[in-house]
Protein backbone atom coordinates (compact mmCIF):
# COMPACT_ATOMS: atom_id res chain seq x y z
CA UNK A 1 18.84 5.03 4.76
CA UNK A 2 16.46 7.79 3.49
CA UNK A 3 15.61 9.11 6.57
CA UNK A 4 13.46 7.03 9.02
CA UNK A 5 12.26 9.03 11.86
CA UNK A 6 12.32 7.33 15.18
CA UNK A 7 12.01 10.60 17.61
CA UNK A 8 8.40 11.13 19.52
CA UNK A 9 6.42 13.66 18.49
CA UNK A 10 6.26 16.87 20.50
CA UNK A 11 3.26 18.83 21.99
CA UNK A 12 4.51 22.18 21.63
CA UNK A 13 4.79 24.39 18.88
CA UNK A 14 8.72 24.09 18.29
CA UNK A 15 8.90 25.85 14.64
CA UNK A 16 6.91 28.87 14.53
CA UNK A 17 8.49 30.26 11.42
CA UNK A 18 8.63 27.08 8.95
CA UNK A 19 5.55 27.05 6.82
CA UNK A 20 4.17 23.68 5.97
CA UNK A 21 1.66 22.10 3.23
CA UNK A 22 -0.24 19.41 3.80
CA UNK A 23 -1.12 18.24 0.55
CA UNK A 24 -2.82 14.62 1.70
CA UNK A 25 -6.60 15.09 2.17
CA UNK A 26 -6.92 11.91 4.63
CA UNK A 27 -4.40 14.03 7.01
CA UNK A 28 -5.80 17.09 6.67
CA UNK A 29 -9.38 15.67 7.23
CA UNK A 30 -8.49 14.38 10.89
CA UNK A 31 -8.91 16.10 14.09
CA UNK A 32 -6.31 14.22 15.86
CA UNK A 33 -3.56 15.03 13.52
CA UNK A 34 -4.19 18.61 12.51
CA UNK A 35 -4.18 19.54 16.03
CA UNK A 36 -0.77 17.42 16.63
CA UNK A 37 0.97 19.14 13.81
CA UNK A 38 -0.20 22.46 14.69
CA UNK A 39 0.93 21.89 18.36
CA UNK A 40 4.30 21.56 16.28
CA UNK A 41 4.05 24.71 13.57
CA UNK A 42 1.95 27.71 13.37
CA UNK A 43 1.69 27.98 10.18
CA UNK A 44 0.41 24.81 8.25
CA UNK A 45 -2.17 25.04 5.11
CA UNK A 46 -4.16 22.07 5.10
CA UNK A 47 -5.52 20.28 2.16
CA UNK A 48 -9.14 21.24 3.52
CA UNK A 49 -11.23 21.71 -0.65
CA UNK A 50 -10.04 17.50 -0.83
CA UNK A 51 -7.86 18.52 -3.86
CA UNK A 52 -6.53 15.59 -5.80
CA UNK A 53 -3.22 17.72 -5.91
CA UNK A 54 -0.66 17.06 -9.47
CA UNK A 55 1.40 19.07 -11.62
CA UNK A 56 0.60 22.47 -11.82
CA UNK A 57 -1.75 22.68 -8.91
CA UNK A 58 0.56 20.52 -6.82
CA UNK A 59 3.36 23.03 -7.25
CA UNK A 60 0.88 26.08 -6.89
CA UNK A 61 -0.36 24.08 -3.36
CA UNK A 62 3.26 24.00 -2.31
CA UNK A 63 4.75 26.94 -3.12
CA UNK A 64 5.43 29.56 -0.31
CA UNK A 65 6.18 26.00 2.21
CA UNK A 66 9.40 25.20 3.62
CA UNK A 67 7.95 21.86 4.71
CA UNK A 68 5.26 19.57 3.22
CA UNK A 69 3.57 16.48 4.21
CA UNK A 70 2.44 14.10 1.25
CA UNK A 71 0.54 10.82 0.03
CA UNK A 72 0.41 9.77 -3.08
CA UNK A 73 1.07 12.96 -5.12
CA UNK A 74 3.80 12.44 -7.38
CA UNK A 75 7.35 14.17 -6.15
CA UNK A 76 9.47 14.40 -9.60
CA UNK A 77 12.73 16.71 -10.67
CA UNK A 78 9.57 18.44 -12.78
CA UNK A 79 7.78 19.49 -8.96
CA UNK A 80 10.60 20.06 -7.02
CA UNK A 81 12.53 22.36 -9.41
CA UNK A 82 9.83 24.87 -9.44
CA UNK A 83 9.95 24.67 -5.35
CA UNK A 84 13.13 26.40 -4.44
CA UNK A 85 11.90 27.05 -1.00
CA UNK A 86 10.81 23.57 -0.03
CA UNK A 87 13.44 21.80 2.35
CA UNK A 88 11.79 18.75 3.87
CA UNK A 89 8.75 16.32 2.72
CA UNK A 90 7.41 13.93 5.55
CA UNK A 91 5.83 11.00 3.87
CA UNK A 92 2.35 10.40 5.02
CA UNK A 93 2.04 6.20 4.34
CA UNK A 94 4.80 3.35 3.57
CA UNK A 95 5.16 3.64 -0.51
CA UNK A 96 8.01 5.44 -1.91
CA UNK A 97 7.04 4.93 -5.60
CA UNK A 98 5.56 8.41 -5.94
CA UNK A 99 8.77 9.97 -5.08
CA UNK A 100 11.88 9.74 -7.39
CA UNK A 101 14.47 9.68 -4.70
CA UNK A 102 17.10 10.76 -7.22
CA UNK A 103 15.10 14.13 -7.72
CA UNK A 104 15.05 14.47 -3.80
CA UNK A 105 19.07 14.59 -3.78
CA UNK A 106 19.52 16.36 -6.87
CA UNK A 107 17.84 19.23 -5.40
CA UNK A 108 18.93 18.81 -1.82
CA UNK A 109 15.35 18.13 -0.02
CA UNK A 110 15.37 15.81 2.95
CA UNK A 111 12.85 12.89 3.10
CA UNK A 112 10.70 11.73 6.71
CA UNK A 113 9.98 8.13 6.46
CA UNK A 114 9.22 5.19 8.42
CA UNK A 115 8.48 1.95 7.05
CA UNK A 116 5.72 -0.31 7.91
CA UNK A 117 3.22 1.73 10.46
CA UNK A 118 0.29 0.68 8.43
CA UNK A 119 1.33 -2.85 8.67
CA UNK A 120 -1.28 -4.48 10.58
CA UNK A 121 -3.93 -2.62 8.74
CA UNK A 122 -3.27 -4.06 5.46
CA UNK A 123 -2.31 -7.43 7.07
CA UNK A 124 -5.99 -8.05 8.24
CA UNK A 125 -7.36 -6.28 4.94
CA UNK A 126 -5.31 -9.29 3.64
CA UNK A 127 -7.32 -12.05 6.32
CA UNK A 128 -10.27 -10.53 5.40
CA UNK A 129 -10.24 -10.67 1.51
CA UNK A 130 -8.61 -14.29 1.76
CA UNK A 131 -11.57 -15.05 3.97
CA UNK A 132 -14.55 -13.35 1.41
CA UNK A 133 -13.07 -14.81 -1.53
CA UNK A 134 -12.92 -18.23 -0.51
CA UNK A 135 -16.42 -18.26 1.45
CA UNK A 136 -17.69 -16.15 -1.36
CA UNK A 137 -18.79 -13.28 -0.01
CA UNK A 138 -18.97 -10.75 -2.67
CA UNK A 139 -21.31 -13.28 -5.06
CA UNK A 140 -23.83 -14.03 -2.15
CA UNK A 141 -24.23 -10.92 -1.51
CA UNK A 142 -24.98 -9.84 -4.85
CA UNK A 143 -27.33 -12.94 -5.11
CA UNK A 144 -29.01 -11.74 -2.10
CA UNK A 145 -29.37 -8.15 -3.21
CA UNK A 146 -30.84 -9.64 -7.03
CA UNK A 147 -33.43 -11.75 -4.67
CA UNK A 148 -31.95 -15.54 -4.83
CA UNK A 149 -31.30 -16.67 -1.75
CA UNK A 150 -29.30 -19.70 -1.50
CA UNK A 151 -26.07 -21.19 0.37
CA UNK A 152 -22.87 -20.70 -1.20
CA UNK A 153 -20.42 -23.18 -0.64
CA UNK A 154 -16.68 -22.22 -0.25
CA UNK A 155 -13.90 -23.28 1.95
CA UNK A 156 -12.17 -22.54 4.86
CA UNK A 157 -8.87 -20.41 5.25
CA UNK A 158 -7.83 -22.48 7.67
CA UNK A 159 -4.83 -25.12 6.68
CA UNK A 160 -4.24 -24.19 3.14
CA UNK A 161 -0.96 -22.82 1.62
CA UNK A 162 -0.36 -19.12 1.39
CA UNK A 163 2.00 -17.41 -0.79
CA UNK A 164 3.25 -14.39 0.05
CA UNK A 165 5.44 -12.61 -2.18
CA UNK A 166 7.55 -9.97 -0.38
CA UNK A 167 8.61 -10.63 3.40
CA UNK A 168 9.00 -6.97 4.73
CA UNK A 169 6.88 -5.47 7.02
CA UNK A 170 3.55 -6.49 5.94
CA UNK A 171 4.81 -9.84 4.63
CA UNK A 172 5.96 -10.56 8.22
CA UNK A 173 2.98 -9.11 9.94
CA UNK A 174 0.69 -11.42 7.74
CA UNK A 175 2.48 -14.81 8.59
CA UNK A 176 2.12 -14.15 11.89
CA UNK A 177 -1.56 -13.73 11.72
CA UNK A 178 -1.94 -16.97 9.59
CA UNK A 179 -0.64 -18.79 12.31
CA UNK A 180 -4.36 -19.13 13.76
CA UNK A 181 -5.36 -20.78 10.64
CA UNK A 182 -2.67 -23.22 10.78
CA UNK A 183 -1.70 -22.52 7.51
CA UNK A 184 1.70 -23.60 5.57
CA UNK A 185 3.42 -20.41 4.12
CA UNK A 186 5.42 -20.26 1.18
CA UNK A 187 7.66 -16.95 0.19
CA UNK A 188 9.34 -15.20 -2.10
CA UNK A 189 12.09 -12.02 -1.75
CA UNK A 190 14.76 -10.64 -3.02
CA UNK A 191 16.09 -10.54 0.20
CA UNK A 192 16.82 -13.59 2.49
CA UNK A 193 15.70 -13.71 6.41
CA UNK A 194 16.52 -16.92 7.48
CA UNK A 195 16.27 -16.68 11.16
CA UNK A 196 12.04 -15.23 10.65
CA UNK A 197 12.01 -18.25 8.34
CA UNK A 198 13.40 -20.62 10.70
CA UNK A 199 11.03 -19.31 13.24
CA UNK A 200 8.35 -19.23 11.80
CA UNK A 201 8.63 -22.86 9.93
CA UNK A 202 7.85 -20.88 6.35
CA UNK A 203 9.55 -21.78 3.60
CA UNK A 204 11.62 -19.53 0.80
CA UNK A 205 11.04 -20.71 -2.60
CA UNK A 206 11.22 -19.09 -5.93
CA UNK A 207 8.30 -17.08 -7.48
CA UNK A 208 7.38 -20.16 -9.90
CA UNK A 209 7.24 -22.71 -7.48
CA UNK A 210 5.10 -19.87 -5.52
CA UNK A 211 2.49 -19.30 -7.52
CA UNK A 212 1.86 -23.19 -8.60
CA UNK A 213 1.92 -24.20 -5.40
CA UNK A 214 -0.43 -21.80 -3.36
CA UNK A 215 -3.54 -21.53 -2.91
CA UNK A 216 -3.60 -18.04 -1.82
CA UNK A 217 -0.93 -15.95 -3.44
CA UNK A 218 -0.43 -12.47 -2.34
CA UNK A 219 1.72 -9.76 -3.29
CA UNK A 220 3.20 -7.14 -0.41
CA UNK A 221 5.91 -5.55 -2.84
CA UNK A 222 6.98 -1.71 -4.14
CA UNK A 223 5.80 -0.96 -7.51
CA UNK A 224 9.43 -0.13 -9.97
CA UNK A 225 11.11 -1.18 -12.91
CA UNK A 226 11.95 -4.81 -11.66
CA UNK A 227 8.27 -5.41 -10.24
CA UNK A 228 6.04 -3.55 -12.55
CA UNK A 229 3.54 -6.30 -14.98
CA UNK A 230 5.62 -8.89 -12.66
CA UNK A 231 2.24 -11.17 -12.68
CA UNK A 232 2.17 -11.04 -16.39
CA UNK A 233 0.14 -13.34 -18.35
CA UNK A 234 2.36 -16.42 -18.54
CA UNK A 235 2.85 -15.68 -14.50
CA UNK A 236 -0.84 -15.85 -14.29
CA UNK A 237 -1.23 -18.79 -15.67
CA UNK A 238 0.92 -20.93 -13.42
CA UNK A 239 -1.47 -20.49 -10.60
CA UNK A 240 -4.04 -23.03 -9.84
CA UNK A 241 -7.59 -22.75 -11.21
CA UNK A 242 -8.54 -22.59 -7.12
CA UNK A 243 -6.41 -20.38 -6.42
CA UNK A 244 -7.42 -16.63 -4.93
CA UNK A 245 -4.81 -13.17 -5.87
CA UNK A 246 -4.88 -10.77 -3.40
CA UNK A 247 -3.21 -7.65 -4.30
CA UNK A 248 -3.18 -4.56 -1.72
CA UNK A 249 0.61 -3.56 -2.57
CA UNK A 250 0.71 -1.61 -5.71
CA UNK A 251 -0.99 -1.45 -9.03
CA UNK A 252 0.74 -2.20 -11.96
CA UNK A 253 2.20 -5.27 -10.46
CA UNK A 254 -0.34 -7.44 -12.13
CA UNK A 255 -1.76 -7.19 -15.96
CA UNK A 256 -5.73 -6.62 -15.26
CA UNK A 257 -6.31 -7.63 -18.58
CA UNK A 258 -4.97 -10.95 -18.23
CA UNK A 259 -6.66 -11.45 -15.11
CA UNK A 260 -9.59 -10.71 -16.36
CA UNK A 261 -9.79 -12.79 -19.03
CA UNK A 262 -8.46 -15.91 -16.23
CA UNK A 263 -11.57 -14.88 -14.23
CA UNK A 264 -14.30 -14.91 -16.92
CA UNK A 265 -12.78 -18.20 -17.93
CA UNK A 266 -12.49 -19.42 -14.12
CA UNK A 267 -9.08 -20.47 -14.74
CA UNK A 268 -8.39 -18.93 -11.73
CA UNK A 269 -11.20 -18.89 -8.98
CA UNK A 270 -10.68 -15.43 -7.89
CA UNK A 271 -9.18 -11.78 -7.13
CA UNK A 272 -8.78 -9.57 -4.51
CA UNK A 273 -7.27 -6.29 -5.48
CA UNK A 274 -7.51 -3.01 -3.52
CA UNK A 275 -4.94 -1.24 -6.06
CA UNK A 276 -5.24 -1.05 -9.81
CA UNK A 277 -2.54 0.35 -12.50
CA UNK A 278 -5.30 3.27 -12.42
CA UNK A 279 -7.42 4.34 -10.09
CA UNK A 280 -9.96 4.82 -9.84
CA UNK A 281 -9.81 1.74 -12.27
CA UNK A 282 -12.28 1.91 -15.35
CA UNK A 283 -12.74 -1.39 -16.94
CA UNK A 284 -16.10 -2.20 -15.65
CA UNK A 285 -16.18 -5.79 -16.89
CA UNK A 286 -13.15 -6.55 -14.04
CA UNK A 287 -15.35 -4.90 -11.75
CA UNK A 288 -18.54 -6.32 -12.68
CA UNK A 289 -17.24 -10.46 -11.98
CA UNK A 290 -18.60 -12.06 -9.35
CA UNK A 291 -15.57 -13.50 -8.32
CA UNK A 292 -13.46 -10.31 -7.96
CA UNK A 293 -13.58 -7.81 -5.18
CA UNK A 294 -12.22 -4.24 -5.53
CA UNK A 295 -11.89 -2.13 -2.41
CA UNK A 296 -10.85 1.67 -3.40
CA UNK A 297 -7.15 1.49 -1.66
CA UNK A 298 -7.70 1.26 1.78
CA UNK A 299 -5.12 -1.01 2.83
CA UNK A 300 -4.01 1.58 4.97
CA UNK A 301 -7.38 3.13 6.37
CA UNK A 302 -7.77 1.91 9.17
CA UNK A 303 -8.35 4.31 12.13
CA UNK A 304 -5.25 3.02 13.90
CA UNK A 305 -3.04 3.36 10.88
CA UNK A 306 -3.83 6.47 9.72
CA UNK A 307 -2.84 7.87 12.90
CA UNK A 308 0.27 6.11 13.41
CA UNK A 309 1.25 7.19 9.87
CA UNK A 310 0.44 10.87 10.25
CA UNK A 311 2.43 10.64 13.75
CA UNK A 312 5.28 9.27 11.30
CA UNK A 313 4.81 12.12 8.83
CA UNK A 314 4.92 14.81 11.32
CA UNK A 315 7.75 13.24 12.78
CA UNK A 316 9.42 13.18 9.19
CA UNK A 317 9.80 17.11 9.14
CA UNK A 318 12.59 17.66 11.55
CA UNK A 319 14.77 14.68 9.67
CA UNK A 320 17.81 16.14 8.56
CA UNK A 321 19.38 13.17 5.91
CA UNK A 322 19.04 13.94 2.37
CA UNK A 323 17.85 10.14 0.64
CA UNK A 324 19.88 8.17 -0.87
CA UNK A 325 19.61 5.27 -3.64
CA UNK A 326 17.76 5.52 -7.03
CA UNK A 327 13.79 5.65 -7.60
């Protein structure tokens, strides 16, 4: 376990003498949260210029802190060996792909982490793009907004199969929400949970047999060596020419290029991505189809989730465990 705090946070200060960096702008940006954390520690320097915070200013940022609280800066052997003083990061959101775990116990700092407090949040993003793509939302609109007005005829979400690849937090979280739509659920993991299968009447199969049979495939998976370019272009091409891709895991875990091209030729009907392999992502042509929809990564934005992950964060700085496992 790489430490997943569980304790309530306190409202007093209770370390007066650590000094902590918030480095995550969203955090340091709420009212709620700043005032929690400094109810904790006196001294905290917040992220308050918005800095996109990497390398050399990331280090500069954090040097001076015992304690930090982070997003989705990037925490490698070349940032923390420059940080002798900094003991503990608290991991503001679920993804541990921006932190190379091995570095953390090479150099003795503890990770704060709990899995899966944004989960609801990125479960109805999920609803939600299903829902656009396949009453085509993002086209009428446009249509509207060019001056043609005229009915655009989708389909409902309502009784169709959904593929969700990954079955942890969010993965759970969404086939419990698809239950109002009545609609069959296929999965794929590398792990097996056969009483929530049982349960829920969804059915484990292997990623093939996922993506030709659904007609809503998406992904709720960590971005590393095994899973990065996993929707490749052969992958891609196994799903249905109806089918939609909703991605608001990681990006990297599909080849944009690939889908692109699948798109233009509607040999897949369409995309829902609120992650790219870069982001902000660049290739306007992606951007500019009428049957893709980009949202700028806020899976986890939602009012509710941002404060139960800074809770978690704050929370993360008294863990004591150093992590364990590989990056």
């Amino acid at each position: 376990m790489m430490g997943e705090a569980n304790s309530e946070t306190a409202s007093t200060a209770l370390n007066s003498q650590d000094r902590v960096a918030v480095c995550s702008r969203s955090f340091s940006s709420n009212a709620v949260l700043r005032a929690e954390l400094l109810a904790r520690y006196a001294k905290v320097t917040f992220n308050d210029a918005g800095r996109q915070l990497a390398g050399d200013a990331l280090v500069e940022f954090l040097q001076g802190h015992d304690k930090a609280i982070t997003a989705l800066e990037v925490i490698d052997h070349s940032i923390l060996g420059r940080l002798p003083e900094l003991k503990v990061i608290g991991k503001y959101g679920v993804g541990l792909d921006m932190i190379d775990l091995v570095a953390m116990r090479a150099h003795g700092k503890r990770l704060g982490w709990t899995a899966g407090v944004n989960r609801r949040s990125v479960s109805e993003l999920v609803i939600a793009s299903a829902i656009s793509m396949l009453r085509h939302v993002p086209a009428a609109q446009r249509e509207v907004l060019s001056g043609t007005w005229r009915q655009q005829v989708g389909g409902n979400l309502s009784g169709r199969t959904v593929g969700i690849v990954g079955c942890g937090h969010v993965g759970k979280d969404l086939v419990l929400l698809l239950r109002a739509f009545q609609c069959a659920i296929l999965v794929n993991d590398i792990l097996d949970f056969p009483d929530f299968y049982a349960a829920q009447a969804i059915e484990p199969v292997d990623l093939e047999t996922l993506l030709r049979r659904s007609d809503i495939v998406t992904l709720h998976i960590p971005l590393n060596d095994s899973t990065r370019g996993l929707l490749d272009a052969r992958r891609l091409a196994m799903l249905k020419p109806t089918a939609v891709l909703i991605n608001t895991a990681r990006g990297g875990l599909v080849d944009e290029a690939a889908l692109k091209h699948m798109l233009r030729e509607r040999r897949l009907a369409a995309a829902a991505f609120d992650v790219f392999a870069q982001e902000p992502p660049t290739d306007e042509e992606l951007l500019a189809l009428p049957n893709f929809l980009a949202t700028p990564h806020i899976g986890g934005s939602a009012q509710e989730a941002i404060l139960a992950m800074g809770r978690a964060a704050i929370r993360g700085l008294d863990i004591n465990d150093i992590p364990s496992g590989s990056s």
